[in-house]
C-alpha atoms as a PDB file:
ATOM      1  CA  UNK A   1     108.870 -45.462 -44.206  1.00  0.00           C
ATOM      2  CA  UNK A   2     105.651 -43.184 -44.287  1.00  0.00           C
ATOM      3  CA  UNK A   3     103.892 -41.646 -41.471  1.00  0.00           C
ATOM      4  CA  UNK A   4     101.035 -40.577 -41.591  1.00  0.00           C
ATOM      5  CA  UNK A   5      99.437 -37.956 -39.427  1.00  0.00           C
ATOM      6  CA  UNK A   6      95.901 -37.190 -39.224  1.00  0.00           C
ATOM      7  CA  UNK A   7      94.277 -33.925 -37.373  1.00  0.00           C
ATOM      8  CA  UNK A   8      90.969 -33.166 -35.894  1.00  0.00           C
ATOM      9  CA  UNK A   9      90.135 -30.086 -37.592  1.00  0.00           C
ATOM     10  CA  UNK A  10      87.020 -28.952 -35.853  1.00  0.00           C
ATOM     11  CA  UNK A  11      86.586 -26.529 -34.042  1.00  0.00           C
ATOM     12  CA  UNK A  12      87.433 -26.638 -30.692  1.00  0.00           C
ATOM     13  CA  UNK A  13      84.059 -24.622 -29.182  1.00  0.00           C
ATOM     14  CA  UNK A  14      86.098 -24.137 -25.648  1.00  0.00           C
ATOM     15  CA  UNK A  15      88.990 -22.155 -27.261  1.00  0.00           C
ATOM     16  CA  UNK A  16      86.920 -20.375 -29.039  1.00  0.00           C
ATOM     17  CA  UNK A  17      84.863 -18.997 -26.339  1.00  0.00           C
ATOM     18  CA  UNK A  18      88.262 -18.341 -24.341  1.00  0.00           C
ATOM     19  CA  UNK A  19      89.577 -16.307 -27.269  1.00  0.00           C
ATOM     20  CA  UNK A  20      86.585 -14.455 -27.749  1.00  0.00           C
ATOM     21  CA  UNK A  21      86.353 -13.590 -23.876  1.00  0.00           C
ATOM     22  CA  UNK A  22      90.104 -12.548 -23.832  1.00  0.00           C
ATOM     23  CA  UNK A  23      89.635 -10.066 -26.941  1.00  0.00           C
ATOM     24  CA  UNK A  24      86.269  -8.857 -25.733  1.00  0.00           C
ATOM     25  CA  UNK A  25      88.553  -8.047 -22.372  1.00  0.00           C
ATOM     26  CA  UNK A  26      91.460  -6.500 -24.568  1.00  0.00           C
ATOM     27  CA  UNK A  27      88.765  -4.008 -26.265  1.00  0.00           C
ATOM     28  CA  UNK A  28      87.593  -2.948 -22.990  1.00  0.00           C
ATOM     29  CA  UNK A  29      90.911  -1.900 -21.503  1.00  0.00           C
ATOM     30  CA  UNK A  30      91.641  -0.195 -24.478  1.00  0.00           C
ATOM     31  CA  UNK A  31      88.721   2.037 -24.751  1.00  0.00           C
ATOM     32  CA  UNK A  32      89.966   3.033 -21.291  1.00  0.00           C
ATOM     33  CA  UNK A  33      87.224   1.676 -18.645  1.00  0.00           C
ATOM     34  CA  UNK A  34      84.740   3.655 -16.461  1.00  0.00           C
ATOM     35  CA  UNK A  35      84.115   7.327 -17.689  1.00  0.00           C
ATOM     36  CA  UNK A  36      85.758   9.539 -14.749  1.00  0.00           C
ATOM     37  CA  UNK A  37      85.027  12.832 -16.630  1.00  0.00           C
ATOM     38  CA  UNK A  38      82.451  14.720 -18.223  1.00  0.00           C
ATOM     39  CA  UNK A  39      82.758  17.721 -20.569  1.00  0.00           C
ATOM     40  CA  UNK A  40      81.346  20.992 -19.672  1.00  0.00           C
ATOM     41  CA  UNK A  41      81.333  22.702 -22.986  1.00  0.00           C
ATOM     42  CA  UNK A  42      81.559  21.667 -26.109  1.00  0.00           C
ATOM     43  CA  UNK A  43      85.627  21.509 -26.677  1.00  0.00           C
ATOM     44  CA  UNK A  44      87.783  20.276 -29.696  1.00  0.00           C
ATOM     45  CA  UNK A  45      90.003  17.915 -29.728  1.00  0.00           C
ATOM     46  CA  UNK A  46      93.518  16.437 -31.177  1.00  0.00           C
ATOM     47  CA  UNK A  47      93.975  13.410 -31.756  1.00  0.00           C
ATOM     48  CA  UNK A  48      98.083  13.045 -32.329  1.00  0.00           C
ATOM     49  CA  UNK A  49      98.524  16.065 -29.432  1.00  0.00           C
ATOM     50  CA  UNK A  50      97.759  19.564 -28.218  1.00  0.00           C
ATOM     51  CA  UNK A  51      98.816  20.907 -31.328  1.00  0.00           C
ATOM     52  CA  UNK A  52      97.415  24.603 -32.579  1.00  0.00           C
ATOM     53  CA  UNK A  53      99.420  24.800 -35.666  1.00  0.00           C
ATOM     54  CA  UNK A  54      96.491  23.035 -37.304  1.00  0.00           C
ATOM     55  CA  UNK A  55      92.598  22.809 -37.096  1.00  0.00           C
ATOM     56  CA  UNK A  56      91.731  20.276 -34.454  1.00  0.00           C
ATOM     57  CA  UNK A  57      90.586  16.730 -36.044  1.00  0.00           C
ATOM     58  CA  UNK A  58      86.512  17.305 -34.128  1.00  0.00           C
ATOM     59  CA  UNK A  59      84.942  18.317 -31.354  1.00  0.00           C
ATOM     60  CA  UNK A  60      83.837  16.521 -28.079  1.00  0.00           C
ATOM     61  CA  UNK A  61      79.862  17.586 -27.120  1.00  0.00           C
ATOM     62  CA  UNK A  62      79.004  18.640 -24.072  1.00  0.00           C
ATOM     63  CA  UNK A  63      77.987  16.242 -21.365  1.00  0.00           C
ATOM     64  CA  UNK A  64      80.066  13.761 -22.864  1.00  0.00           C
ATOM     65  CA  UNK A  65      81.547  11.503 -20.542  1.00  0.00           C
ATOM     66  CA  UNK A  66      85.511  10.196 -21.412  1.00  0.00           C
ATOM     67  CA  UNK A  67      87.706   8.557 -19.349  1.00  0.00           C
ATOM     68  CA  UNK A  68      91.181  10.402 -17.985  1.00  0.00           C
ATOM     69  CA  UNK A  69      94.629   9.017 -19.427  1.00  0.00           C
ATOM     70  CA  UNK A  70      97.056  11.910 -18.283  1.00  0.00           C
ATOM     71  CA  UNK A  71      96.509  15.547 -17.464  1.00  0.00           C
ATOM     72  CA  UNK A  72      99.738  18.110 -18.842  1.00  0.00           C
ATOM     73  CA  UNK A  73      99.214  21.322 -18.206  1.00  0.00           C
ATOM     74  CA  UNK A  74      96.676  23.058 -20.499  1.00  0.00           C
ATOM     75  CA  UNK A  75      95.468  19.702 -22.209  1.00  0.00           C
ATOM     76  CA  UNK A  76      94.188  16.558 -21.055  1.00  0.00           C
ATOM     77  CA  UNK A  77      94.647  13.178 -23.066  1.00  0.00           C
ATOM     78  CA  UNK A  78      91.601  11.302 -22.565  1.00  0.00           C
ATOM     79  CA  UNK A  79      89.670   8.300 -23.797  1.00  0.00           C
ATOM     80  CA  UNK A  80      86.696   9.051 -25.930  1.00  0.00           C
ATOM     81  CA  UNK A  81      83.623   7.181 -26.130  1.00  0.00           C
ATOM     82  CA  UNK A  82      84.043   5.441 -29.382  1.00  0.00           C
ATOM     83  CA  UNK A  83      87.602   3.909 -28.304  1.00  0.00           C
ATOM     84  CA  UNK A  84      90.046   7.000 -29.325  1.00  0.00           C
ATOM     85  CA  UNK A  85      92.741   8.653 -27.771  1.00  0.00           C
ATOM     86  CA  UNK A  86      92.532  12.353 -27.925  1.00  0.00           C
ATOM     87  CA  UNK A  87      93.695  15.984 -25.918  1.00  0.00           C
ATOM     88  CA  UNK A  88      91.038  18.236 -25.211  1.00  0.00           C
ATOM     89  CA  UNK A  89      91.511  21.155 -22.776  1.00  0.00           C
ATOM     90  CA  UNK A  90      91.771  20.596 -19.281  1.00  0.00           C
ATOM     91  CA  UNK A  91      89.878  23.376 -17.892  1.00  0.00           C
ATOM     92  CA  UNK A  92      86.737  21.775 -20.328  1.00  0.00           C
ATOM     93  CA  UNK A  93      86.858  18.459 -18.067  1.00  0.00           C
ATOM     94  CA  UNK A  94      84.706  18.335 -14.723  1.00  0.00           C
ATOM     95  CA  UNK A  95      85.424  15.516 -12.300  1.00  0.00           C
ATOM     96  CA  UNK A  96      82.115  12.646 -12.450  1.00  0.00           C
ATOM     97  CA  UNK A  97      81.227  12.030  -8.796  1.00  0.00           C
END
């Protein structure tokens, strides 16, 4: 006995708009939403943590504006423009209103 089974194989132009929608969605939860912070000065950042045993990996300009993840004491994680995760000082972060 032989079956035989045949596919459509176009493209289904629905799903693809639905998948394209749902990672357009991801990417904008992950670069962390609405800026709620600006920086004051220009401050460097770290991008694995707060660490001063080593040169930080840049520097965040001022007027900047990056979204806050969690404050700990003396350093801030916070989104950056571009999509990154990084600590910068707190004290360098002013509240957008």
């Amino acid at each position: 006995m032989t079956i035989h089974v045949t596919h459509d194989l176009k493209p289904n132009l629905g799903w693809a708009v639905a998948l394209l929608l749902c990672a357009l969605l991801l990417a904008g939860c992950q670069a962390g939403g609405r800026a709620t912070h600006t920086v004051a000065t220009e401050t460097p950042f770290y991008l694995d943590g707060p660490q001063q045993a080593r040169p930080p990996d840049g520097a965040v300009a001022a007027g900047t504006r990056v979204t806050l993840v969690s404050a700990a004491g003396s350093y801030t994680q916070v989104v950056l423009p571009d999509g990154r995760r990084a600590y910068v000082a707190t004290d360098s972060l002013k509240p957008l209103r």
